[in-house]
PDB file of N, CA and C in Angstrom:
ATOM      1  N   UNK A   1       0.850  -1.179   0.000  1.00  0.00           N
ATOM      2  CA  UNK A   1       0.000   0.000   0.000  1.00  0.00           C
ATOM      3  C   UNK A   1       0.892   1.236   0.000  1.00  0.00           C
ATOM      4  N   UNK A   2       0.530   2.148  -0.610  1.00  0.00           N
ATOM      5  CA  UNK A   2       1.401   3.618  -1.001  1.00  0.00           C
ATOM      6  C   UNK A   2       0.254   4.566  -0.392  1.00  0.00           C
ATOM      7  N   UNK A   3       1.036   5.538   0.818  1.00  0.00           N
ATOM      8  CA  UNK A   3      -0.195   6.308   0.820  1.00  0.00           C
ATOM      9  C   UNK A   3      -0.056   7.680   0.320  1.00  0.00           C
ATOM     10  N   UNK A   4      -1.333   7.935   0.076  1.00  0.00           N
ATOM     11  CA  UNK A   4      -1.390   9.425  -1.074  1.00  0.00           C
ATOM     12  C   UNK A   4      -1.271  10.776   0.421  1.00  0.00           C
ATOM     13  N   UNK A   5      -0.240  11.911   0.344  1.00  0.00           N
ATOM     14  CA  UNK A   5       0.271  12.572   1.387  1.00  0.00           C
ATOM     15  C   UNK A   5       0.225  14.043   0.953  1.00  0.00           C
ATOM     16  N   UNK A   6      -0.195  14.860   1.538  1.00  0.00           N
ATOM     17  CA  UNK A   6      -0.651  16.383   1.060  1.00  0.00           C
ATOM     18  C   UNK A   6       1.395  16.993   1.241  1.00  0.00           C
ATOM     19  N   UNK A   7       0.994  17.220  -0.175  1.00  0.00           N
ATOM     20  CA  UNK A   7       2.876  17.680  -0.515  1.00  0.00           C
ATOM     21  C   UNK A   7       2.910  19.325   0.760  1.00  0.00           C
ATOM     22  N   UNK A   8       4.362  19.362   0.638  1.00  0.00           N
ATOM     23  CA  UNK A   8       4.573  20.580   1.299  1.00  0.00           C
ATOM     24  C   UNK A   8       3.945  21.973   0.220  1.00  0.00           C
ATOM     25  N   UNK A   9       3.220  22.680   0.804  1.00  0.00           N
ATOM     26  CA  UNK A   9       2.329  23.955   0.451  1.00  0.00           C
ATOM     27  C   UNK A   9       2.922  25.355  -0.104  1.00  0.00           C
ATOM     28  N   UNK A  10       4.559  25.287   0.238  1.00  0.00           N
ATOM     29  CA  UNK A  10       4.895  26.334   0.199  1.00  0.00           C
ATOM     30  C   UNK A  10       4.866  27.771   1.429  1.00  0.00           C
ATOM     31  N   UNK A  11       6.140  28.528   1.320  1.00  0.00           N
ATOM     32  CA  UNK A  11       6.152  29.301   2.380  1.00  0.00           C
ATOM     33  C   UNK A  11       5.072  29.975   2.719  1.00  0.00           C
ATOM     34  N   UNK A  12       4.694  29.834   3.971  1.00  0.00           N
ATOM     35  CA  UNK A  12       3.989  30.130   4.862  1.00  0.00           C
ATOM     36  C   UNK A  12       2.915  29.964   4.257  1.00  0.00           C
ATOM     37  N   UNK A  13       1.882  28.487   3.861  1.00  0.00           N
ATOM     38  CA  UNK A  13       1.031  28.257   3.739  1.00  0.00           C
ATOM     39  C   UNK A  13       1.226  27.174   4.546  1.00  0.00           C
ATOM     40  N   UNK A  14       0.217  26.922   5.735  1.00  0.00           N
ATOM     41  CA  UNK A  14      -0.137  25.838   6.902  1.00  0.00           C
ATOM     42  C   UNK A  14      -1.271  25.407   6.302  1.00  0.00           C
ATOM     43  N   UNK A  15      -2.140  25.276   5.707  1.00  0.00           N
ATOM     44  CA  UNK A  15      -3.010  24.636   5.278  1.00  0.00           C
ATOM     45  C   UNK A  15      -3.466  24.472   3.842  1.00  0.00           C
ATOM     46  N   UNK A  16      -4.134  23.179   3.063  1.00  0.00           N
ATOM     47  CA  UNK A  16      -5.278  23.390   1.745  1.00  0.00           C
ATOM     48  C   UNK A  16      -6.601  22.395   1.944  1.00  0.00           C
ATOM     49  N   UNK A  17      -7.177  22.933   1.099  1.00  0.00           N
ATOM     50  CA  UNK A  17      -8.776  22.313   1.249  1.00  0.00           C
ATOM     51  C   UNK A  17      -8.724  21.483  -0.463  1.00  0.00           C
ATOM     52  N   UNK A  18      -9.221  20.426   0.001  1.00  0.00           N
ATOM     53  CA  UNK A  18      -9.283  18.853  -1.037  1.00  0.00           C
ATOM     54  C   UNK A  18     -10.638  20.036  -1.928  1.00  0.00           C
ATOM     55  N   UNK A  19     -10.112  20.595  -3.512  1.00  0.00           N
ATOM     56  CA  UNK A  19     -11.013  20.724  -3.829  1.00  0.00           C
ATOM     57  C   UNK A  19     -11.658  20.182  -4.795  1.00  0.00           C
ATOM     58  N   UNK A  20     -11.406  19.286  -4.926  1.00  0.00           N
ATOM     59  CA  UNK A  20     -11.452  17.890  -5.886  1.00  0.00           C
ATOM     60  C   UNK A  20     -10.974  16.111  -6.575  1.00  0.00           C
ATOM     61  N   UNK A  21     -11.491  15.400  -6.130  1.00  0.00           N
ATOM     62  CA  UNK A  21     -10.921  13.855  -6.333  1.00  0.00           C
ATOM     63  C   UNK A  21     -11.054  13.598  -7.793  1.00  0.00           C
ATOM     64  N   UNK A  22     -10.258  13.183  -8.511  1.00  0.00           N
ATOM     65  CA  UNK A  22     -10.235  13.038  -9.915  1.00  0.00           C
ATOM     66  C   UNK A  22     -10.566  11.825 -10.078  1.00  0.00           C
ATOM     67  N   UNK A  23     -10.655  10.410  -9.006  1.00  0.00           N
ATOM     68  CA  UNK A  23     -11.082   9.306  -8.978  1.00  0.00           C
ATOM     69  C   UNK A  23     -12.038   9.183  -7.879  1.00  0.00           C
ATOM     70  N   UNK A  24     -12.391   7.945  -7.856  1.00  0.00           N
ATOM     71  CA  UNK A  24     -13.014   7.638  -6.581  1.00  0.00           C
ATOM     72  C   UNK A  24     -12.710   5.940  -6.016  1.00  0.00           C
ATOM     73  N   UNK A  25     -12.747   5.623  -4.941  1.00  0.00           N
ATOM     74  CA  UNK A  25     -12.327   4.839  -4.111  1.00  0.00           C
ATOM     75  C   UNK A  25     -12.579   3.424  -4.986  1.00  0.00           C
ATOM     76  N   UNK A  26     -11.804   2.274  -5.286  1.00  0.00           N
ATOM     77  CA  UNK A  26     -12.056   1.294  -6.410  1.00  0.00           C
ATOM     78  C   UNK A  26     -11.324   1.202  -7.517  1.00  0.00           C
ATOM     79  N   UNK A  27     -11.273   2.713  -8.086  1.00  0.00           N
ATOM     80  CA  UNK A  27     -10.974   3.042  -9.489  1.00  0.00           C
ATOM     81  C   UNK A  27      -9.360   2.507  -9.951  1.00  0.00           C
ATOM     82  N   UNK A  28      -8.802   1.849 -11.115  1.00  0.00           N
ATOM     83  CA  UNK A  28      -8.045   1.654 -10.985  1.00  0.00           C
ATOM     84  C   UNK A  28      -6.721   3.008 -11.635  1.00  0.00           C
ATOM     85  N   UNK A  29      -5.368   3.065 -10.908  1.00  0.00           N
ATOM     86  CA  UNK A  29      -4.693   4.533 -11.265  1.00  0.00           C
ATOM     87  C   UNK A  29      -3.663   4.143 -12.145  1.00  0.00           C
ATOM     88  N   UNK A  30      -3.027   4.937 -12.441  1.00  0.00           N
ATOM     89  CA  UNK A  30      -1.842   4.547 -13.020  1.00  0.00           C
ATOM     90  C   UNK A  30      -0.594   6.126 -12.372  1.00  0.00           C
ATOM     91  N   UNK A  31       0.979   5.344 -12.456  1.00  0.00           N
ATOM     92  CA  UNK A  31       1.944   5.903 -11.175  1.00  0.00           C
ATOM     93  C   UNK A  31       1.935   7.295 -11.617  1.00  0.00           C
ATOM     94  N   UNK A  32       1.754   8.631 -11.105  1.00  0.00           N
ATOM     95  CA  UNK A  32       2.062   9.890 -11.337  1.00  0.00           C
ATOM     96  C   UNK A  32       0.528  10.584 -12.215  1.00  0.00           C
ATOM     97  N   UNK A  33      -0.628   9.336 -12.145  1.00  0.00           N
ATOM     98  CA  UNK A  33      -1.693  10.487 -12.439  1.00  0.00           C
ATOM     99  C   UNK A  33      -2.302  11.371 -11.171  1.00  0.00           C
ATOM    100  N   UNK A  34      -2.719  12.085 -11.346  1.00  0.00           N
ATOM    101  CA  UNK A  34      -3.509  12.939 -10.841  1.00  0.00           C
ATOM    102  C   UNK A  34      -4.735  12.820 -10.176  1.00  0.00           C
ATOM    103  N   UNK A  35      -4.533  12.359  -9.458  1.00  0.00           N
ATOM    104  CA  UNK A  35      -6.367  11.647  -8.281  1.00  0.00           C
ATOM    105  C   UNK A  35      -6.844  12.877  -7.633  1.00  0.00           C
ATOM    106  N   UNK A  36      -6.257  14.614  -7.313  1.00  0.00           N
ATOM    107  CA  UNK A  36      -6.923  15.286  -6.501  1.00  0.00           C
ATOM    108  C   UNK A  36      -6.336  16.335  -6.852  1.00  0.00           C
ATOM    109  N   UNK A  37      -6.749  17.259  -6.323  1.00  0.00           N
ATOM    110  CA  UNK A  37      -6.539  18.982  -6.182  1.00  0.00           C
ATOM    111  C   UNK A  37      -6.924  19.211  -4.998  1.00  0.00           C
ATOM    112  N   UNK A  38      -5.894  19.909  -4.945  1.00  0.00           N
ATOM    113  CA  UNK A  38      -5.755  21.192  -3.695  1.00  0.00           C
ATOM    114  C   UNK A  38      -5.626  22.616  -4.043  1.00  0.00           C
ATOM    115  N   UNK A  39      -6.594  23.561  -2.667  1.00  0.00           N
ATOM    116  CA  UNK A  39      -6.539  24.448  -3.361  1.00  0.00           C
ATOM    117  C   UNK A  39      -6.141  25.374  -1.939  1.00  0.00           C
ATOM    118  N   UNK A  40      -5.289  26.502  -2.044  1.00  0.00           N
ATOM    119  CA  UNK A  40      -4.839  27.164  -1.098  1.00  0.00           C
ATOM    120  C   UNK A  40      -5.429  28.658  -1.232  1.00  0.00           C
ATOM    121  N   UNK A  41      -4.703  29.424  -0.174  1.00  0.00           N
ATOM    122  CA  UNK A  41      -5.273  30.841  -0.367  1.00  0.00           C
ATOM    123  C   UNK A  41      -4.047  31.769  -1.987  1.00  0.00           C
ATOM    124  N   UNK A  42      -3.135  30.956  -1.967  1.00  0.00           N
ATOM    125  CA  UNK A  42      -2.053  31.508  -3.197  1.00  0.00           C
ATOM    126  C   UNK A  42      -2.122  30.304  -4.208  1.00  0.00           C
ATOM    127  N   UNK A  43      -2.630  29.351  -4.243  1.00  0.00           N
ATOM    128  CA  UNK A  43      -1.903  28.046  -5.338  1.00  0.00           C
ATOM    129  C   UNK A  43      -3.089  27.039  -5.339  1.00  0.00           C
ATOM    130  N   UNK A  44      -3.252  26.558  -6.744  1.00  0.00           N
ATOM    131  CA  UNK A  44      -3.364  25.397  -6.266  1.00  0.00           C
ATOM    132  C   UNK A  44      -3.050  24.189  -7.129  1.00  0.00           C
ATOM    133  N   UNK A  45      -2.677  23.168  -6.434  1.00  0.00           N
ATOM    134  CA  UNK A  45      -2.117  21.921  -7.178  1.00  0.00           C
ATOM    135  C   UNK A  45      -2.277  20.776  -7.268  1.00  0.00           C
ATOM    136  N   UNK A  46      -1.961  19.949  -7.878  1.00  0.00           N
ATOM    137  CA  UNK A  46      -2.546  18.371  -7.829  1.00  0.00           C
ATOM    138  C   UNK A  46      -1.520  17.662  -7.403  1.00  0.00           C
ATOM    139  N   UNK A  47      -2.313  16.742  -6.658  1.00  0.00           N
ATOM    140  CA  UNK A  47      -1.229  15.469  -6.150  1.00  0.00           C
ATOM    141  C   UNK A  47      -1.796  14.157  -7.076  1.00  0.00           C
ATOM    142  N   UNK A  48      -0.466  13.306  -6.921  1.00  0.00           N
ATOM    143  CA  UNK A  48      -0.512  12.527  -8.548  1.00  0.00           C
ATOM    144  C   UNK A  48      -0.455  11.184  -7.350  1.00  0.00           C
ATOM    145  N   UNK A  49      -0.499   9.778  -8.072  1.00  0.00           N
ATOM    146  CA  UNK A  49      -0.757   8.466  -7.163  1.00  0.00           C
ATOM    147  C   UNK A  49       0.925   8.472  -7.095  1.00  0.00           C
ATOM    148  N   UNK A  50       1.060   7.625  -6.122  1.00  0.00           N
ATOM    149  CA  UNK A  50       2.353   6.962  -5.663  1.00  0.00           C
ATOM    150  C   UNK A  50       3.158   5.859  -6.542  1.00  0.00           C
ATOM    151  N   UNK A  51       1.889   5.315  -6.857  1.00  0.00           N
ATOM    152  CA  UNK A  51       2.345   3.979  -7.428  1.00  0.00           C
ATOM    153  C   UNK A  51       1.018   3.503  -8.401  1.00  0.00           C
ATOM    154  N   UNK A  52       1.507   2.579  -9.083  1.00  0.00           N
ATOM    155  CA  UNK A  52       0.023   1.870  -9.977  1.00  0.00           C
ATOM    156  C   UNK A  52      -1.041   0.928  -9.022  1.00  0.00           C
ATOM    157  N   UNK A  53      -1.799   1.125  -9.263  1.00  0.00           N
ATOM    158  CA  UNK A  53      -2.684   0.270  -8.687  1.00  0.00           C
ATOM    159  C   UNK A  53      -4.032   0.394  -8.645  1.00  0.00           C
ATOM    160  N   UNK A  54      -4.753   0.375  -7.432  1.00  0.00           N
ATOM    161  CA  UNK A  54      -6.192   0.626  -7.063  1.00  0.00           C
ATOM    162  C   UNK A  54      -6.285   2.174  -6.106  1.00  0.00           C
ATOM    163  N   UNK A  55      -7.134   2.741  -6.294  1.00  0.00           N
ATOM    164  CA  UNK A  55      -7.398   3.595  -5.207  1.00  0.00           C
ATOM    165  C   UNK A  55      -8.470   3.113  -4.305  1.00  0.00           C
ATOM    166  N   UNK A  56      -8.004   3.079  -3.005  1.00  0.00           N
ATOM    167  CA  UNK A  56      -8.599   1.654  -2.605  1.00  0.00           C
ATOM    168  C   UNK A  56      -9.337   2.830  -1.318  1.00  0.00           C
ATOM    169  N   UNK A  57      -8.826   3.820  -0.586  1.00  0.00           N
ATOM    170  CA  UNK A  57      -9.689   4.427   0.393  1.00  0.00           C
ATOM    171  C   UNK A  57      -8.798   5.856  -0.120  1.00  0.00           C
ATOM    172  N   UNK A  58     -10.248   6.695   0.307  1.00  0.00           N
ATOM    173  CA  UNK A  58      -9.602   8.038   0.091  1.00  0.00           C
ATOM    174  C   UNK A  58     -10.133   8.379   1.520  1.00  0.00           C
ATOM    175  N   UNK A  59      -9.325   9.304   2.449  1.00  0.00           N
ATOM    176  CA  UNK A  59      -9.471   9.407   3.393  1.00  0.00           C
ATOM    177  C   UNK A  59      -9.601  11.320   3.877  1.00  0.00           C
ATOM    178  N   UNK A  60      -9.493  11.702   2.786  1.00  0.00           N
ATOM    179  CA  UNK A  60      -9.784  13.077   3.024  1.00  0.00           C
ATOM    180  C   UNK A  60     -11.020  13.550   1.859  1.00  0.00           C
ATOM    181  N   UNK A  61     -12.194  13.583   2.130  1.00  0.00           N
ATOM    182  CA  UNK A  61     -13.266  14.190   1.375  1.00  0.00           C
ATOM    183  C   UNK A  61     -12.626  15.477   0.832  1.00  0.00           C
ATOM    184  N   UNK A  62     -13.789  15.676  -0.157  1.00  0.00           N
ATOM    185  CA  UNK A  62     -13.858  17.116  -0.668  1.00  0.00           C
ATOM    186  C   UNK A  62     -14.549  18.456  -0.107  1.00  0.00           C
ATOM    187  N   UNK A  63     -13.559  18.930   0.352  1.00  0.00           N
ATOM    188  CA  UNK A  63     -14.096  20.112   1.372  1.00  0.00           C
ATOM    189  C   UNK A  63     -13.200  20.197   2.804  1.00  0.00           C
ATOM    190  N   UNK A  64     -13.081  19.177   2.799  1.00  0.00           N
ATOM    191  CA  UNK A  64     -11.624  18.767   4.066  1.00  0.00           C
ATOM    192  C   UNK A  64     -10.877  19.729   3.849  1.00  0.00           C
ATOM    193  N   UNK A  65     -10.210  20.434   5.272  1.00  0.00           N
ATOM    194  CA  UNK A  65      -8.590  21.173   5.374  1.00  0.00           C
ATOM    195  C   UNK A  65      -7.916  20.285   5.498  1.00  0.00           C
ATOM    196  N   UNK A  66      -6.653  20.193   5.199  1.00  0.00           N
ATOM    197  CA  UNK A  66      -5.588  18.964   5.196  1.00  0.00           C
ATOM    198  C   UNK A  66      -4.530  19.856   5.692  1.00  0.00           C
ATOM    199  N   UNK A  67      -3.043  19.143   6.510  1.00  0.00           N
ATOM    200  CA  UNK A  67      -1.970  20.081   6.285  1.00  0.00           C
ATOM    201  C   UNK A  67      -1.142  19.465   5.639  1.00  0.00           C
ATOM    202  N   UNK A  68       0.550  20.006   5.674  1.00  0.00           N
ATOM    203  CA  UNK A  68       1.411  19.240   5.267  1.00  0.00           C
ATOM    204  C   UNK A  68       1.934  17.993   5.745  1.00  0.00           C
ATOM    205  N   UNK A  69       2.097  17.259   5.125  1.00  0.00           N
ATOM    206  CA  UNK A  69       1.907  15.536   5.593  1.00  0.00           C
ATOM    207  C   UNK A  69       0.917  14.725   5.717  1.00  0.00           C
ATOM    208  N   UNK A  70      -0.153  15.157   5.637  1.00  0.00           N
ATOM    209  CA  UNK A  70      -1.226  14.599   5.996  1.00  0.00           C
ATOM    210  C   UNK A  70      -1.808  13.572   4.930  1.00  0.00           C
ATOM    211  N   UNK A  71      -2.269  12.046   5.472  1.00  0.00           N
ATOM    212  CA  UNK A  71      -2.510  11.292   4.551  1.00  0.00           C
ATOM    213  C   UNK A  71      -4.001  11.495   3.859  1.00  0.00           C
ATOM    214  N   UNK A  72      -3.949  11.527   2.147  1.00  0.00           N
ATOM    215  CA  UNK A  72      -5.330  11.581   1.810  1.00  0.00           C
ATOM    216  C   UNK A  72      -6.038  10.549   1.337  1.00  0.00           C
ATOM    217  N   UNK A  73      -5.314   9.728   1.059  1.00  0.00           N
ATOM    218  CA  UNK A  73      -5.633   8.556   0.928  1.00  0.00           C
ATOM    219  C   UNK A  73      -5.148   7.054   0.391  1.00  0.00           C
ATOM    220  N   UNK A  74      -5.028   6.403   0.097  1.00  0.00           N
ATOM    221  CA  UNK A  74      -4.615   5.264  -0.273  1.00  0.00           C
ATOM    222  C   UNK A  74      -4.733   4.102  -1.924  1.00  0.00           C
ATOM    223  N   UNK A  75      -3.564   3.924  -1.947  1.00  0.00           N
ATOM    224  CA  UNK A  75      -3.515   3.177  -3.172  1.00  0.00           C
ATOM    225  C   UNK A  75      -2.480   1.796  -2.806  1.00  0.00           C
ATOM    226  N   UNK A  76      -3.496   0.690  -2.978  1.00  0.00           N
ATOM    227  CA  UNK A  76      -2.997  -0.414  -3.307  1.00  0.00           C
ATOM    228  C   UNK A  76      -2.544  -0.896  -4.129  1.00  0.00           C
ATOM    229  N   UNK A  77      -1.436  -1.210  -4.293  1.00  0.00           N
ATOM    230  CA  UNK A  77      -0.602  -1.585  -5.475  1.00  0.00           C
ATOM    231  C   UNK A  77      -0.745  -3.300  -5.424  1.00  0.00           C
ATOM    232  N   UNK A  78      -0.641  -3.707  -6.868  1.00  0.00           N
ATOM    233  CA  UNK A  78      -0.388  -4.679  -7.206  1.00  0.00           C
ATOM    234  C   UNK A  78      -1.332  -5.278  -8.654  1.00  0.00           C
ATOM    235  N   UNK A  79      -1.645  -6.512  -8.373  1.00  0.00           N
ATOM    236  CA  UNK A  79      -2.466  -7.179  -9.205  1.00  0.00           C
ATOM    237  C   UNK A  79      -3.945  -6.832  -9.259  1.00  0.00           C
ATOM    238  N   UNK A  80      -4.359  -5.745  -8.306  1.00  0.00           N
ATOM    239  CA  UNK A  80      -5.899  -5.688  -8.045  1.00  0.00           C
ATOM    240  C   UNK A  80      -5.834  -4.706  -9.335  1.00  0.00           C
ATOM    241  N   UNK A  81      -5.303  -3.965  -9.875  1.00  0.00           N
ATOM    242  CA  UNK A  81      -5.276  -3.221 -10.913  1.00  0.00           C
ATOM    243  C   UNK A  81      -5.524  -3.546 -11.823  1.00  0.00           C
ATOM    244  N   UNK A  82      -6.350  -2.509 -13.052  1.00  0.00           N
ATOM    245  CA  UNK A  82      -6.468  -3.131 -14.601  1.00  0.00           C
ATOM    246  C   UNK A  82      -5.334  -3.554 -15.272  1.00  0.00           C
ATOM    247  N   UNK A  83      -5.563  -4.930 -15.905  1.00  0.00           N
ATOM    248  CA  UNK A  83      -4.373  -4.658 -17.053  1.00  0.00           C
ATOM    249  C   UNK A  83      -4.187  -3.502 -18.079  1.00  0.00           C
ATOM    250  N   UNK A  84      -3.362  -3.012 -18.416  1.00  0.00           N
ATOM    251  CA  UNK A  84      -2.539  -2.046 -19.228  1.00  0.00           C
ATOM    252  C   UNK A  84      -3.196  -2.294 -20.743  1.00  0.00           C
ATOM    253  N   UNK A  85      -3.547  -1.373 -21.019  1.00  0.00           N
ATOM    254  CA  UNK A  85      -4.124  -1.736 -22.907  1.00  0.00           C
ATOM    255  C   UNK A  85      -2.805  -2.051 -23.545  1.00  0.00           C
ATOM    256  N   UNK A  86      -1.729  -1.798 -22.995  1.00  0.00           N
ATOM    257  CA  UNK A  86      -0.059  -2.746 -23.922  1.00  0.00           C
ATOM    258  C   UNK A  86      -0.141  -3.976 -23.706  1.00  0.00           C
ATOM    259  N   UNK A  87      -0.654  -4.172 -22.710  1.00  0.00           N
ATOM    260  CA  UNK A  87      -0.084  -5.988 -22.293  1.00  0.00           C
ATOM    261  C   UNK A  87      -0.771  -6.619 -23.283  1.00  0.00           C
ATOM    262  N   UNK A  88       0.539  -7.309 -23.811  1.00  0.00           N
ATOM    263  CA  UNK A  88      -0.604  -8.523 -25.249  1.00  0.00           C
ATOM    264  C   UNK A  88      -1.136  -9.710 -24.201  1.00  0.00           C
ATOM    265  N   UNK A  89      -2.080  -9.636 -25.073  1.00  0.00           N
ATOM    266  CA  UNK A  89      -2.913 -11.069 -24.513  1.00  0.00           C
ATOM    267  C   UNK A  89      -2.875 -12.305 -25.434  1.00  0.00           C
ATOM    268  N   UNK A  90      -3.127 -13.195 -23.959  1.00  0.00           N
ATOM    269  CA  UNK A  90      -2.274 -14.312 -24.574  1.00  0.00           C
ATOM    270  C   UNK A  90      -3.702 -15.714 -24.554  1.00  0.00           C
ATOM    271  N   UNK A  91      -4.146 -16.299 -25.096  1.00  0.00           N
ATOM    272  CA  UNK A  91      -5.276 -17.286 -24.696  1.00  0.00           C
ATOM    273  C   UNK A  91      -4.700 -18.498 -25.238  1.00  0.00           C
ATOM    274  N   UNK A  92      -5.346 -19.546 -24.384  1.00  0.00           N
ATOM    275  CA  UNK A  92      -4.841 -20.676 -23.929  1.00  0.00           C
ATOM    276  C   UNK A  92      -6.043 -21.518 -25.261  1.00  0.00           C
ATOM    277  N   UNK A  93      -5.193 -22.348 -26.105  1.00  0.00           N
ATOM    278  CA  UNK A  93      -5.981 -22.911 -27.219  1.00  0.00           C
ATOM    279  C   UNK A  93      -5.379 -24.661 -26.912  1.00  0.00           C
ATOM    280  N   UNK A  94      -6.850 -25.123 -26.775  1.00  0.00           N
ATOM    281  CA  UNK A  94      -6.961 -26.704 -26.497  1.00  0.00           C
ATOM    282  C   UNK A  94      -6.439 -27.475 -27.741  1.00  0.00           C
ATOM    283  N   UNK A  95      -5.780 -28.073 -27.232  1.00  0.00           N
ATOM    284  CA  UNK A  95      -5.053 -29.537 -28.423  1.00  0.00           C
ATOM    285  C   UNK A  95      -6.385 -29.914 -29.116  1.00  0.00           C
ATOM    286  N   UNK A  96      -6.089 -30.417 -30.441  1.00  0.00           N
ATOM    287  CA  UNK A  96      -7.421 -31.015 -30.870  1.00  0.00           C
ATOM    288  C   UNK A  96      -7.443 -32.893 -30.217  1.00  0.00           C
ATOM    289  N   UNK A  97      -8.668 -32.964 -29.660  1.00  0.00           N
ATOM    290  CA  UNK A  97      -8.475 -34.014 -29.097  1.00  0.00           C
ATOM    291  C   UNK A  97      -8.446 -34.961 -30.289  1.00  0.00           C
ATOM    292  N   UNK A  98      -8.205 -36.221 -29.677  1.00  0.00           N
ATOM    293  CA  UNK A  98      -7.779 -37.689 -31.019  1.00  0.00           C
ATOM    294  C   UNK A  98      -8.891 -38.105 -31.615  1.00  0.00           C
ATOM    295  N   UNK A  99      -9.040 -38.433 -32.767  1.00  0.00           N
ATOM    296  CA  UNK A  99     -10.108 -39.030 -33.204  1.00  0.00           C
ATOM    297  C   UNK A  99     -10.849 -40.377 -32.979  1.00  0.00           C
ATOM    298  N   UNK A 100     -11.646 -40.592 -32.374  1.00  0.00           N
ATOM    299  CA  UNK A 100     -12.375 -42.107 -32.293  1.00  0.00           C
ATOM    300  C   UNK A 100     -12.734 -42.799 -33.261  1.00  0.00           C
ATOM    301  N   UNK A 101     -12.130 -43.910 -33.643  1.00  0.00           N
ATOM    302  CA  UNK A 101     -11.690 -44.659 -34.576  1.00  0.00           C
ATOM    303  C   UNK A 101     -12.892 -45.936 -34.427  1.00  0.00           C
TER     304      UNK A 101
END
């Protein structure tokens, strides 16, 4: 599990408010997209996933203050994820069985 972490804000900003989830809890991500926005009183920016996988709990709603460090939510990595539209696929083709004589 990789957890998704409200980046540092910049000088002298102590807080941002989640002003948008670009996924929702299930969905599968891929490493460095963009699952949320934050929005401050000077900036605002997106935090991208950790890793490939599932977004499996988001733990800061939309409308939430968050600070720096703070976890927003979670991505499970591994096999729970979609396959990749690259990965060739491969199907398993039965021998022709023998003929009965």
């Amino acid at each position: 599990m990789a957890d998704i972490l409200t980046p540092a804000l910049g000088e002298s900003v102590t807080e941002a408010t989640i002003g948008k989830w670009t996924k929702k809890a299930g969905d599968p991500v891929k490493k460095d997209e963009v699952l949320v926005e934050l929005e401050t009183d000077k900036v605002s920016l997106e935090v991208v996933s950790p890793a490939d996988g599932v977004l499996s709990e988001i733990k800061a709603p939309d409308g939430e203050t968050v600070t720096p460090g703070a976890v927003l939510g979670v991505v499970t990595e591994g096999a729970a994820a979609a396959p990749s539209a690259e990965a060739p696929k491969t199907e398993a083709k039965a021998a022709p069985a023998p003929k009965a004589e």
